[in-house]
Protein backbone atom coordinates (compact mmCIF):
# COMPACT_ATOMS: atom_id res chain seq x y z
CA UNK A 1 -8.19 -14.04 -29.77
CA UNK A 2 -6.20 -11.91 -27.49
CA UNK A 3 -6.42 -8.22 -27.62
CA UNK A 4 -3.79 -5.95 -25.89
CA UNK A 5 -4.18 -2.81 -24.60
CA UNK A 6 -3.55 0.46 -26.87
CA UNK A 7 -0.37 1.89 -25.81
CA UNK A 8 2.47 4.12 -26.69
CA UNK A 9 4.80 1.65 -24.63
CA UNK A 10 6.44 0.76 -28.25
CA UNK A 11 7.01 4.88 -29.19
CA UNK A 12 8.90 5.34 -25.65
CA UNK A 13 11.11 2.27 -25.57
CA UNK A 14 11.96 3.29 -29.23
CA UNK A 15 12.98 6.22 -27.59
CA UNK A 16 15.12 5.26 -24.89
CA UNK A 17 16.90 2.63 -26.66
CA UNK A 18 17.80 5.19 -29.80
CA UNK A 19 18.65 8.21 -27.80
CA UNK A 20 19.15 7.67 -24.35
CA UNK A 21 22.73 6.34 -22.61
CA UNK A 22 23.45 5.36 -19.17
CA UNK A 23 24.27 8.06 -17.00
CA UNK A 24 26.78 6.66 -14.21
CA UNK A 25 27.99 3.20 -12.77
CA UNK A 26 29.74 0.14 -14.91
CA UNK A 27 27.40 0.77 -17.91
CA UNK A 28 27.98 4.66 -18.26
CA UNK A 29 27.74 6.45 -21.51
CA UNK A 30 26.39 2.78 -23.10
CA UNK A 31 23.16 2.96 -24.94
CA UNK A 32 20.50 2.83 -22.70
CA UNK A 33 18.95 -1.14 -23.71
CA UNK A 34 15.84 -1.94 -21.81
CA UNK A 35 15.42 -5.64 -20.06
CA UNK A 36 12.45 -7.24 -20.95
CA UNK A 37 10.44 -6.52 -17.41
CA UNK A 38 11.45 -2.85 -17.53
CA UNK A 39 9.92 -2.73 -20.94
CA UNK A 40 6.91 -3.88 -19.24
CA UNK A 41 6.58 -1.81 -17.18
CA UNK A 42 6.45 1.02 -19.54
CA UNK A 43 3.96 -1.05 -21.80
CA UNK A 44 1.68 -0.68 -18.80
CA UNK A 45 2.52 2.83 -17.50
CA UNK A 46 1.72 4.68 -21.51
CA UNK A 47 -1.67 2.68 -21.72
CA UNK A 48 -3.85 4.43 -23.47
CA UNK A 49 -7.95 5.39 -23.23
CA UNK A 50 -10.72 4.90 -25.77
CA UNK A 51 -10.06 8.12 -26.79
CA UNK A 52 -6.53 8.08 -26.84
CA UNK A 53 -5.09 9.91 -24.04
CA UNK A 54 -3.22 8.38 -21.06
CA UNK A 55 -4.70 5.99 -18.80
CA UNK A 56 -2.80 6.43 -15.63
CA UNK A 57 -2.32 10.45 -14.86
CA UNK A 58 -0.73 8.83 -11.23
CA UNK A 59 1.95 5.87 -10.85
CA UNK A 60 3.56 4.54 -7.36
CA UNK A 61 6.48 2.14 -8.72
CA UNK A 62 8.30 0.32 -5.89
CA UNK A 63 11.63 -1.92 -6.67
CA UNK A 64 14.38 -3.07 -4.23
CA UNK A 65 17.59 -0.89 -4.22
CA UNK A 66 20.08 -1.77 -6.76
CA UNK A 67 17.54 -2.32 -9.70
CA UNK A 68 18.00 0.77 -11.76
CA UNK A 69 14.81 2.40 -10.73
CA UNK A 70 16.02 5.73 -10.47
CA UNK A 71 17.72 5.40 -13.68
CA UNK A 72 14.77 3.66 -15.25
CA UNK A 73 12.50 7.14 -14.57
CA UNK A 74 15.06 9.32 -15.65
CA UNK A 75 15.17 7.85 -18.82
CA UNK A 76 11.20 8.25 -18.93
CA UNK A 77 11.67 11.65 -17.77
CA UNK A 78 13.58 12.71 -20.87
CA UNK A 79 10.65 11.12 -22.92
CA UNK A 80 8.54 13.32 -21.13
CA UNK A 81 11.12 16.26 -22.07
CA UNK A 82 11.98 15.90 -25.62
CA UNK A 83 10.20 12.60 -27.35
CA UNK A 84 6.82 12.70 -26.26
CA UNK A 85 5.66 16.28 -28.65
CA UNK A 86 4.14 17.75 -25.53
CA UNK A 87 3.31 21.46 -25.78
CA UNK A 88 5.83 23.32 -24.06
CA UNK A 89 6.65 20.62 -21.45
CA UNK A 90 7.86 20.80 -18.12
CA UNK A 91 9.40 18.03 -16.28
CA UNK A 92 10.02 18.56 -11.95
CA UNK A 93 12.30 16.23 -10.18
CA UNK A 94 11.91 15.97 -6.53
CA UNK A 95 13.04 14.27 -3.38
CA UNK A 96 13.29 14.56 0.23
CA UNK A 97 16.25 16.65 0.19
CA UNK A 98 17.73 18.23 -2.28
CA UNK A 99 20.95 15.93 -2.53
CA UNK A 100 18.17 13.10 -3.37
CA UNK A 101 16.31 14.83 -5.74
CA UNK A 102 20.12 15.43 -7.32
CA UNK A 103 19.96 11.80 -8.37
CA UNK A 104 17.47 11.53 -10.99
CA UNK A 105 18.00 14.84 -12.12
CA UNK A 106 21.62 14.75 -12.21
CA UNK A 107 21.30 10.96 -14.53
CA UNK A 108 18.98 12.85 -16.46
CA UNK A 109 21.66 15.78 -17.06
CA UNK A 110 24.61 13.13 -17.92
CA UNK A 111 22.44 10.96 -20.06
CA UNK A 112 21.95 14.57 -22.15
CA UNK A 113 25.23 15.13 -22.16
CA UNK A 114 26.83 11.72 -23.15
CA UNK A 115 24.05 11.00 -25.65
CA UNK A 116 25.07 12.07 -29.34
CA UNK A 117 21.77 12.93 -29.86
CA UNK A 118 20.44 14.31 -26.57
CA UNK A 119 23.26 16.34 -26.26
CA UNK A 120 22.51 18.34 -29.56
CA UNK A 121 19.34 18.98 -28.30
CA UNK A 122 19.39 20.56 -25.00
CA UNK A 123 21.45 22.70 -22.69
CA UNK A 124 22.01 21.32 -19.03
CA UNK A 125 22.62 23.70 -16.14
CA UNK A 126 22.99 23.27 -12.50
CA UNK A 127 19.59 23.09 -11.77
CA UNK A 128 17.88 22.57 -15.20
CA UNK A 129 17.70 20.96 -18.36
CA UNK A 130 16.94 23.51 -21.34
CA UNK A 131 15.74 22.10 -24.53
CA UNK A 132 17.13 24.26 -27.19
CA UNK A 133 14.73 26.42 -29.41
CA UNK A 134 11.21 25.36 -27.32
CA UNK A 135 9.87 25.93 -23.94
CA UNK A 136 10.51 23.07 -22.52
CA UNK A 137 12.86 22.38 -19.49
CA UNK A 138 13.48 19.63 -16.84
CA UNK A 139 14.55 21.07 -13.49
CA UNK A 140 15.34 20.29 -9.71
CA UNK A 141 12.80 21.20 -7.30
CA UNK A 142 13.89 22.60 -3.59
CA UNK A 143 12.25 20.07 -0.83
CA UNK A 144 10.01 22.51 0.74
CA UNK A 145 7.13 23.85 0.51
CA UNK A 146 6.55 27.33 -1.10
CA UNK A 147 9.00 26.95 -3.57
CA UNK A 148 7.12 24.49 -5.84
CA UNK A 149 3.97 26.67 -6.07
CA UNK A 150 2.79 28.14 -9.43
CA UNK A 151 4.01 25.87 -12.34
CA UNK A 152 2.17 23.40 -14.98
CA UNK A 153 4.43 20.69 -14.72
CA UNK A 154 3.37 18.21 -17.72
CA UNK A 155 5.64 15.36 -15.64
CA UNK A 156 6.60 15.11 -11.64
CA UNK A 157 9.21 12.63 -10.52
CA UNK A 158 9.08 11.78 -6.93
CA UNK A 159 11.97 9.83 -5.65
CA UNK A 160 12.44 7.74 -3.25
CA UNK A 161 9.28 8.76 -1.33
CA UNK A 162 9.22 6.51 1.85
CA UNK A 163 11.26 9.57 3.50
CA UNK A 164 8.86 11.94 2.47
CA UNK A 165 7.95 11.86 6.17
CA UNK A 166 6.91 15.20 7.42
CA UNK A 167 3.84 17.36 7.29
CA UNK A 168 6.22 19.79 4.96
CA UNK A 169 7.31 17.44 2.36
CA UNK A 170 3.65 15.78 1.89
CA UNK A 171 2.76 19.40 0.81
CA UNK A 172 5.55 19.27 -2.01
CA UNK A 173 4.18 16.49 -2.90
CA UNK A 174 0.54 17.65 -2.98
CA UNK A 175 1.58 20.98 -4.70
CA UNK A 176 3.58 19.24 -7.65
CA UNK A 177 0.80 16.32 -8.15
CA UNK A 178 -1.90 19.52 -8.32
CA UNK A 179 0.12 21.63 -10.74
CA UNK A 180 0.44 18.47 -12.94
CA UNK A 181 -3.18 17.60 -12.61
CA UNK A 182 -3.31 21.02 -14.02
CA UNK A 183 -1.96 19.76 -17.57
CA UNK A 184 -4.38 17.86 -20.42
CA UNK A 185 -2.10 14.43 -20.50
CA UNK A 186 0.27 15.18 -17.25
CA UNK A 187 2.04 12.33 -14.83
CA UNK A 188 2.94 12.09 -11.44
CA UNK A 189 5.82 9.04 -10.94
CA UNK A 190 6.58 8.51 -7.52
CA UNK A 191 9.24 5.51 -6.77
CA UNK A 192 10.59 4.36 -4.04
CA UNK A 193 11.37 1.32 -1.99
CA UNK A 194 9.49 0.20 0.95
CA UNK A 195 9.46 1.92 4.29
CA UNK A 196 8.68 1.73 7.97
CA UNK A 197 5.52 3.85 8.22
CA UNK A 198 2.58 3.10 6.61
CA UNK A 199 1.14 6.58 8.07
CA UNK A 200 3.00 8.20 5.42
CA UNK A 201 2.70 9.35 1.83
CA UNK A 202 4.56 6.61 1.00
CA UNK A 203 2.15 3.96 2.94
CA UNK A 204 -0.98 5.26 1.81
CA UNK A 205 0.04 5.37 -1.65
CA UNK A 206 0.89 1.85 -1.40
CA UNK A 207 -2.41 1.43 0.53
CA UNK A 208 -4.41 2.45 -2.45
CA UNK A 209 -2.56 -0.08 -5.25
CA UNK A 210 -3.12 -2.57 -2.71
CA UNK A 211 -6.80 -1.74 -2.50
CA UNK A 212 -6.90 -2.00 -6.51
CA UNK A 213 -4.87 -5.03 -7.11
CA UNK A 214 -7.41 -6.57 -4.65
CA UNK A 215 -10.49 -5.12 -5.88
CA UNK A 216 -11.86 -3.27 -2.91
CA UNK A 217 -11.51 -0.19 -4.82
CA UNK A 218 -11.80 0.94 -8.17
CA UNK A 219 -8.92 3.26 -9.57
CA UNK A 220 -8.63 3.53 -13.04
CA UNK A 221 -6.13 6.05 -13.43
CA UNK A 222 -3.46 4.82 -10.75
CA UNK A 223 -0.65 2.88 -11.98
CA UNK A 224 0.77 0.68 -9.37
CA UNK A 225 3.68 -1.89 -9.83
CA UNK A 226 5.34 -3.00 -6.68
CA UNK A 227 8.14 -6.18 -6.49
CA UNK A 228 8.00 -7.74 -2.88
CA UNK A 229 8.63 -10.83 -1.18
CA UNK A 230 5.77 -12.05 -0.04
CA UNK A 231 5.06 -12.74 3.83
CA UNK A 232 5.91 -16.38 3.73
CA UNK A 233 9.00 -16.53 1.33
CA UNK A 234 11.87 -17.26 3.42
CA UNK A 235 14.26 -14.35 3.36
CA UNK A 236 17.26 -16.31 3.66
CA UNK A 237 16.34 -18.21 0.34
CA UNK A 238 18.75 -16.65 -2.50
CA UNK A 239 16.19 -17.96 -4.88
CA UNK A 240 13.43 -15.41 -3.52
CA UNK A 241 16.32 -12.64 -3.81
CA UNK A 242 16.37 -13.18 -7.32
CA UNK A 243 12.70 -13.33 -8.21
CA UNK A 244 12.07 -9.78 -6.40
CA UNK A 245 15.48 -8.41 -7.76
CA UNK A 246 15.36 -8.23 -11.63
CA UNK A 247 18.26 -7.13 -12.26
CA UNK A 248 19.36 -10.22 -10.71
CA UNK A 249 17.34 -12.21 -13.02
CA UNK A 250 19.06 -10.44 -15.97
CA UNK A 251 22.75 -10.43 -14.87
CA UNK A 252 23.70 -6.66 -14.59
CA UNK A 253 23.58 -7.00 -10.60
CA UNK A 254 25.70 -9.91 -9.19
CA UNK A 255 23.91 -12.20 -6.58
CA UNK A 256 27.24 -11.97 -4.81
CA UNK A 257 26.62 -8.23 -4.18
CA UNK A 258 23.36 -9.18 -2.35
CA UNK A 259 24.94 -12.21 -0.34
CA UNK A 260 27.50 -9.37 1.14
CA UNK A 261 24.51 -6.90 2.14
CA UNK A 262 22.39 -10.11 3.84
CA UNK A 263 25.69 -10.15 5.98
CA UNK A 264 26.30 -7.16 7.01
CA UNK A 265 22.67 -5.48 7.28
CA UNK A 266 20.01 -6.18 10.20
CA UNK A 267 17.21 -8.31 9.15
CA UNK A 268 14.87 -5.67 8.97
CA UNK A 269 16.62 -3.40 6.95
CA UNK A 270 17.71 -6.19 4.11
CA UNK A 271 14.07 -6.87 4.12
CA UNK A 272 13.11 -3.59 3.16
CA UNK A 273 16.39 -2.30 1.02
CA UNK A 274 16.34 -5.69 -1.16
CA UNK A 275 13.05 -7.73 -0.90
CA UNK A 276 10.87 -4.41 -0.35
CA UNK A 277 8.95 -5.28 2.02
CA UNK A 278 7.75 -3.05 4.87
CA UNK A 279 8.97 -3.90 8.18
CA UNK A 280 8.03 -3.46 11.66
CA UNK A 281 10.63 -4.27 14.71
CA UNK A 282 10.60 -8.13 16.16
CA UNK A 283 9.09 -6.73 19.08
CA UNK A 284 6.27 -5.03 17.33
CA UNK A 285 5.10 -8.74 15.81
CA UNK A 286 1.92 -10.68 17.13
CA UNK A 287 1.78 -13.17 14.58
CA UNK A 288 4.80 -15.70 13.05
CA UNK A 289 5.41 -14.77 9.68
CA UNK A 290 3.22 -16.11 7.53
CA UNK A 291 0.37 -16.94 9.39
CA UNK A 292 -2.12 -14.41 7.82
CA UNK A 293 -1.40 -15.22 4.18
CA UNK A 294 -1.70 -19.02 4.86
CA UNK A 295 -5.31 -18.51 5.61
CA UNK A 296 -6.48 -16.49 2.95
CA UNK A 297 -8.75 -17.84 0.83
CA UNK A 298 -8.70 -18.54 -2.91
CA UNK A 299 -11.97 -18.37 -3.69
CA UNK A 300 -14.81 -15.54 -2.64
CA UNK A 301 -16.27 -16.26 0.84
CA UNK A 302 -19.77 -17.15 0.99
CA UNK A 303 -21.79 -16.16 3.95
CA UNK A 304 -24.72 -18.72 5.06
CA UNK A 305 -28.21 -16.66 5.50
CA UNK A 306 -28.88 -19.31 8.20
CA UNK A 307 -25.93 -19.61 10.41
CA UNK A 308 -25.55 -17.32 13.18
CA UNK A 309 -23.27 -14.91 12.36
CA UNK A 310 -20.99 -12.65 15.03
CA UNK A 311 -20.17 -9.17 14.40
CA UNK A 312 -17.26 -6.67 16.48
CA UNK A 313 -17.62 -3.32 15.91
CA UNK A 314 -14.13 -0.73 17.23
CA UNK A 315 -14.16 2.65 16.52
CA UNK A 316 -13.13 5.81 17.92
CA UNK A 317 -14.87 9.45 18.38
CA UNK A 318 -11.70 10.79 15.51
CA UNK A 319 -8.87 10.31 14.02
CA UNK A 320 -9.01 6.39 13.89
CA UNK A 321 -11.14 4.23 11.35
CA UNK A 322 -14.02 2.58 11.83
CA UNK A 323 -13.62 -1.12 11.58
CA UNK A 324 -16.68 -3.64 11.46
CA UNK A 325 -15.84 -7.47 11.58
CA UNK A 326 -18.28 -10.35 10.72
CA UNK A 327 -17.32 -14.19 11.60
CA UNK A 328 -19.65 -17.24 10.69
CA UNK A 329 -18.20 -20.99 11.66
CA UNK A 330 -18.40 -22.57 8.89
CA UNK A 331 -17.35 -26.37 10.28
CA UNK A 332 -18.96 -28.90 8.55
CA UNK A 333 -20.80 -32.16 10.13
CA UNK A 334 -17.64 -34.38 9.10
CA UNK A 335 -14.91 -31.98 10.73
CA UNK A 336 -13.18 -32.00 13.44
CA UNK A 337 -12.14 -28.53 13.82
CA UNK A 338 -13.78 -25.08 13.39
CA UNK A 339 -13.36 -22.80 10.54
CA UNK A 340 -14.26 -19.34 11.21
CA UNK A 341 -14.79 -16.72 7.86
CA UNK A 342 -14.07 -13.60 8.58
CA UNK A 343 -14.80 -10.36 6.56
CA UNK A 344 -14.30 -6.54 7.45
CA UNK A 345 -15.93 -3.46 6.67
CA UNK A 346 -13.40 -0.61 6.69
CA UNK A 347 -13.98 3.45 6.54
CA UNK A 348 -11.79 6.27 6.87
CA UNK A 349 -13.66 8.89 8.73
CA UNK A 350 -14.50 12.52 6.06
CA UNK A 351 -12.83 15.65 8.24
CA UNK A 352 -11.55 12.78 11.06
CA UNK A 353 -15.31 12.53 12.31
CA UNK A 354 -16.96 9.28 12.10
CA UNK A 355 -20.30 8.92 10.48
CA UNK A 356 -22.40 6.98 12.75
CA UNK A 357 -25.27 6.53 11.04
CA UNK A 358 -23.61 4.87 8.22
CA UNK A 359 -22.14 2.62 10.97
CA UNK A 360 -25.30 1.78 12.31
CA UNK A 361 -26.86 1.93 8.95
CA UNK A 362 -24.41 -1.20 8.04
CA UNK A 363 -24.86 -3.58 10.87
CA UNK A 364 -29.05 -3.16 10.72
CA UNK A 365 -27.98 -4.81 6.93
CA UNK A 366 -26.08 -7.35 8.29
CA UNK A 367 -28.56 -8.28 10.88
CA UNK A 368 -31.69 -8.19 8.08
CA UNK A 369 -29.39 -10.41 5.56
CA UNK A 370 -27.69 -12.32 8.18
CA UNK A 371 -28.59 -14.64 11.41
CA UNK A 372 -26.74 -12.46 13.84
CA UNK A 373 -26.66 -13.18 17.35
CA UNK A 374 -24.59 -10.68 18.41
CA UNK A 375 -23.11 -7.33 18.08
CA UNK A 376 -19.93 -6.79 20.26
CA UNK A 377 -19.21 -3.43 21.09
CA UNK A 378 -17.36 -0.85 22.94
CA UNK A 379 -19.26 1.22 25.11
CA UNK A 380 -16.72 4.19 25.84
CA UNK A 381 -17.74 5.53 21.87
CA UNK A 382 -21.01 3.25 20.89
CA UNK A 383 -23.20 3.42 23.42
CA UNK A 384 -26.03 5.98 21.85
CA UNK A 385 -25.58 3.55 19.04
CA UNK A 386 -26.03 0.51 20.70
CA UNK A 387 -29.19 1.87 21.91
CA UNK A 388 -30.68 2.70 18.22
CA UNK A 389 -29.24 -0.80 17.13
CA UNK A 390 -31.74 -2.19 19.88
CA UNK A 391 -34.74 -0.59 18.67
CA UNK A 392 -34.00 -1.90 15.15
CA UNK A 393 -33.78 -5.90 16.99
CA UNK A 394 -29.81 -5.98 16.86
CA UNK A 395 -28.97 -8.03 19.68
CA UNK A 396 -26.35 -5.56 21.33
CA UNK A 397 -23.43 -6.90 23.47
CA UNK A 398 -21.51 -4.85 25.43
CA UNK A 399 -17.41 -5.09 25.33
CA UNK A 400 -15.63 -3.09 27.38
CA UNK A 401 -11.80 -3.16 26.18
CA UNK A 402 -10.29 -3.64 29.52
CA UNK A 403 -7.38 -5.35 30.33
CA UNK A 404 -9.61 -8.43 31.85
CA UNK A 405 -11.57 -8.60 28.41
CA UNK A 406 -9.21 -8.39 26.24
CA UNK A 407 -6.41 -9.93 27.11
CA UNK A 408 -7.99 -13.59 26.79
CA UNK A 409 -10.05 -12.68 23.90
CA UNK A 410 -6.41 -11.93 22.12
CA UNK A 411 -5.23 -14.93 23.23
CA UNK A 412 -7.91 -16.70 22.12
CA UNK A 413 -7.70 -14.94 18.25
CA UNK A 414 -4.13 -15.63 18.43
CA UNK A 415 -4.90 -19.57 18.97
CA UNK A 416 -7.46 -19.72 16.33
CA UNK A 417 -5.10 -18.17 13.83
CA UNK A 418 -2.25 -20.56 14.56
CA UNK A 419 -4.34 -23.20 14.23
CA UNK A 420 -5.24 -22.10 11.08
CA UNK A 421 -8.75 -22.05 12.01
CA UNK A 422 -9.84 -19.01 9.81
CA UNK A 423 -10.51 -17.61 6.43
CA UNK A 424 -10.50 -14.19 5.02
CA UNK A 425 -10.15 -12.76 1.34
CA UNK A 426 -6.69 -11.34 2.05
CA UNK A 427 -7.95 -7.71 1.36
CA UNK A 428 -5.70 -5.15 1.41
CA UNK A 429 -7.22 -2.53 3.89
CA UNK A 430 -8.00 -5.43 6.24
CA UNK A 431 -4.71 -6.97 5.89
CA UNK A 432 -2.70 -4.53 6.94
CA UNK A 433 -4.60 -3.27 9.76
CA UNK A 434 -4.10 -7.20 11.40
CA UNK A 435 -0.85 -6.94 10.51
CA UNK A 436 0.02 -3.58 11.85
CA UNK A 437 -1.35 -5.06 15.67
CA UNK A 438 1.50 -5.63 18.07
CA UNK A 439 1.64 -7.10 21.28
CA UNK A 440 1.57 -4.84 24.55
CA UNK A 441 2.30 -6.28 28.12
CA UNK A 442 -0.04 -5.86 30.96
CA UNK A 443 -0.18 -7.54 34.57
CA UNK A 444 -2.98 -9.65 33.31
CA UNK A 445 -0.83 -10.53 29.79
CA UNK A 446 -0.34 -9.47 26.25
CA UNK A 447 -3.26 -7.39 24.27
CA UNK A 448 -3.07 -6.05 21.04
CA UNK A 449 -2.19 -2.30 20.72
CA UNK A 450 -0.79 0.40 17.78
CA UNK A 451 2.99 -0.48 19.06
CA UNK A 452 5.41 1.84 17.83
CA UNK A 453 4.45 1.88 13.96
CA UNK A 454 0.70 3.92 14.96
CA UNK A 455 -0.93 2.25 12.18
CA UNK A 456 -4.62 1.76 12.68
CA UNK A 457 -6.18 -1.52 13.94
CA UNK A 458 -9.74 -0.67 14.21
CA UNK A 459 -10.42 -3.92 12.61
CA UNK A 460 -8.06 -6.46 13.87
CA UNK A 461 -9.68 -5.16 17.27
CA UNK A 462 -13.15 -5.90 15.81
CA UNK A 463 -11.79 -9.50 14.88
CA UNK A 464 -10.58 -10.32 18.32
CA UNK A 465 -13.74 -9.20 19.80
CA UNK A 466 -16.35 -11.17 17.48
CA UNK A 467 -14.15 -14.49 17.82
CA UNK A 468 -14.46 -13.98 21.34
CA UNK A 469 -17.86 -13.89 21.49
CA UNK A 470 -18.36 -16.92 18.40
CA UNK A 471 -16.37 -19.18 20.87
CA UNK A 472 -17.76 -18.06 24.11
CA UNK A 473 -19.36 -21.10 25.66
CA UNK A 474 -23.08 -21.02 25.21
CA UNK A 475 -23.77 -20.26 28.86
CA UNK A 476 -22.78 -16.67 28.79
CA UNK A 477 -25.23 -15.86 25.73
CA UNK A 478 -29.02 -15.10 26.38
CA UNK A 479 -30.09 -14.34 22.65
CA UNK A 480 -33.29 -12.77 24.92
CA UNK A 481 -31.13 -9.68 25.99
CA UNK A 482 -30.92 -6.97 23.94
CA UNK A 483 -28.04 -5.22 25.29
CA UNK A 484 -26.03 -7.78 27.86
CA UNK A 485 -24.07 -5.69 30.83
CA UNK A 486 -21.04 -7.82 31.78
């Protein structure tokens, strides 16, 4: 027997469908009639608790332009407004700039005013939407900060937030999502579509329903639904166009519509507009497309107690994260080739100082569960640690991430991944830090660095550097040295 999840999903597609009409393009003034994956998606979103109140108090919803998003969350927005018998409810709309944070608000206004029944129950202005004989109001919020202080807003609408960019419009955000968290039942709904900077609000919310779809972190009350290509579709396939772009699927957007924007746009930017995928520049790449996901593995990764085990440990004083890397070949007697697993242990430093005892405190566990042989470290920031690590019999090996070290030991990663030689369980965190590593030139050669982008690599540093030392020929290893100079 299968048992769905409580929801009010059925009360707020009711809704839309009986009151709300389209509020601009081919369909305008038509009743509002949901597709089948929008409806979905609000199935999910109104989920409710044991007890009856809303699941998810914060939602990130990404969809490739031209898919109604914007209109989608208006119409959700009025629920908030007028269906959903909130005490005196207050709906904010919000946006980069104030022309963006027009567009939701604005549909909102129309579909009032076009609706035969919206319209005889509310009073649009410029900058607000009045429902008539209660408290409650929608309105436009200013993009920037101080102006959004103060209020209970029982809903926040975000648009579009991949260009909310700047130190000023991430404290909008952060005002808005605390005056809602202020309200018994309130939601923040940020959408967008996918950006260039994962440094950003935009990246780190994504970050986080990454984390959750992959289970590295629990997060009960984040709703996360995000339509992609994945990195091995082939982006000139119209077939994958169709499965990220629903409205494809359901014939209000014309696949000929899309054929002229592959045309005329730059790779990069069709990628993100239309399969919603963030991009980094050609330049920026260290890996063929593709190559990470195909060596993901299906199934959980089991470490052997018995085989010797490498670990890489990069971090930095601040700022960075701390990224901890453990590889075990697992090649059996019949192969031919080597298969390395690989697994990564991630943290984001509290008040941009790194904790080093937990850092330590990790890789004595590894060495009392595990057969490691080494430790590779760096010893411009680990050194003091290195030292402890010693005393507690952690066979220390020192890595310093010159241009002579690390240039072949990239090289030598890069091989091993081409060859498919490796395994990981395609965690988010970990992921996206390999990803985010771009080639830099040096007289020696290329070695990974930040590029452009400034994403952190902590761990796809840590990678490189226990490969390294899993391949190195035996010869250079003297499991009698505690700490090895080179």
């Amino acid at each position: 027997m299968i048992t769905l999840p409580e929801t009010k999903g059925r009360e707020v597609v009711k809704f839309i469908q009986s009151c709300v009409v389209h509020g601009e393009g081919d369909y305008y003034g038509n009743p509002f009639l949901l597709d089948d994956w929008q409806k979905k998606i609000i199935f999910e979103l109104y989920e409710l608790k044991e007890d009856g109140e809303r699941k998810y108090r914060e939602a990130l919803i990404g969809l490739p332009k031209g898919n109604g998003k914007s209109a989608l969350v208006a119409a959700v927005g009025l629920y908030e407004l007028i269906g959903s018998k909130v005490v005196s409810p207050l709906v904010a709309c919000a946006a980069s700039s104030t022309e963006q944070a027009a567009l939701v608000f604005n549909t909102m206004r129309t579909m009032c005013d076009e609706s035969p029944i919206l319209s005889k129950l509310t009073e649009t202005f410029e900058n607000q939407i009045q429902v008539i004989g209660q408290s409650g109001r929608a309105y436009r919020v200013a993009a920037k900060a101080g102006t959004a202080d103060g209020g209970r807003n029982s809903c926040f609408i975000a648009d579009e937030i991949h260009e909310w960019n700047t130190p000023n419009l991430e404290r909008v955000h952060y005002v808005l999502s605390n005056n809602t968290a202020k309200r018994q039942d309130g939601l923040v709904l940020s959408i967008t579509t996918a950006g260039y900077d994962k440094e950003t609000l935009a990246g780190e919310l994504y970050n986080r329903g990454k984390r959750k779809e992959t289970g590295e972190v629990e997060d009960d009350e984040f709703y996360f639904k995000w339509l992609e290509a994945e990195e091995t579709d082939d982006v000139n396939d119209p077939e994958v166009w169709k499965r990220v772009n629903p409205a494809i699927q359901n014939d209000w957007w014309p696949l000929s519509n899309l054929e002229r924007r592959f045309k005329s746009l730059p790779l990069n930017e069709f990628k993100r507009y239309h399969l919603n995928t963030w991009t980094k520049t050609k330049m920026d790449s260290w890996l063929p497309v593709g190559t990470w996901s195909e060596c993901a593995s299906d199934e959980k990764l089991k470490f052997d107690a018995q085989l010797p085990m490498y670990v890489g440990v990069d971090l930095a004083l601040k700022h960075d994260s701390v990224g901890i890397v453990h590889v075990q070949n697992q090649k059996r007697e019949d192969d031919e080739d080597d298969l390395f697993f690989v697994d990564a242990k991630i943290w984001f430093p509290d008040d941009q100082i790194v904790d080093y005892a937990e850092v330590e405190n990790y890789i004595t566990e590894l060495n009392r569960l595990y057969n490691v042989v080494e430790c590779a470290y760096d010893p411009a920031f680990f050194e003091r640690s290195a030292q402890e690590l010693v005393d507690q019999n952690v066979n220390m090996v020192s890595f310093p991430q010159t241009h002579s070290r690390m240039v072949p030991a990239c090289g030598n990663a890069y091989e091993i991944l081409i060859a498919k030689k490796i395994r990981h369980q395609n965690y988010a965190t970990f992921t996206d830090q390999v990803l985010s590593a771009a080639q830099k030139q040096t007289d020696n050669g290329w070695r990974l660095s930040k590029g452009r982008s400034k994403r952190k690599i902590d761990s796809c540093i840590a990678m490189v550097m226990a490969l390294d030392r899993a391949t190195a020929p035996l010869g250079q290893m003297d499991p009698a040295v505690k700490v090895i100079e080179w």
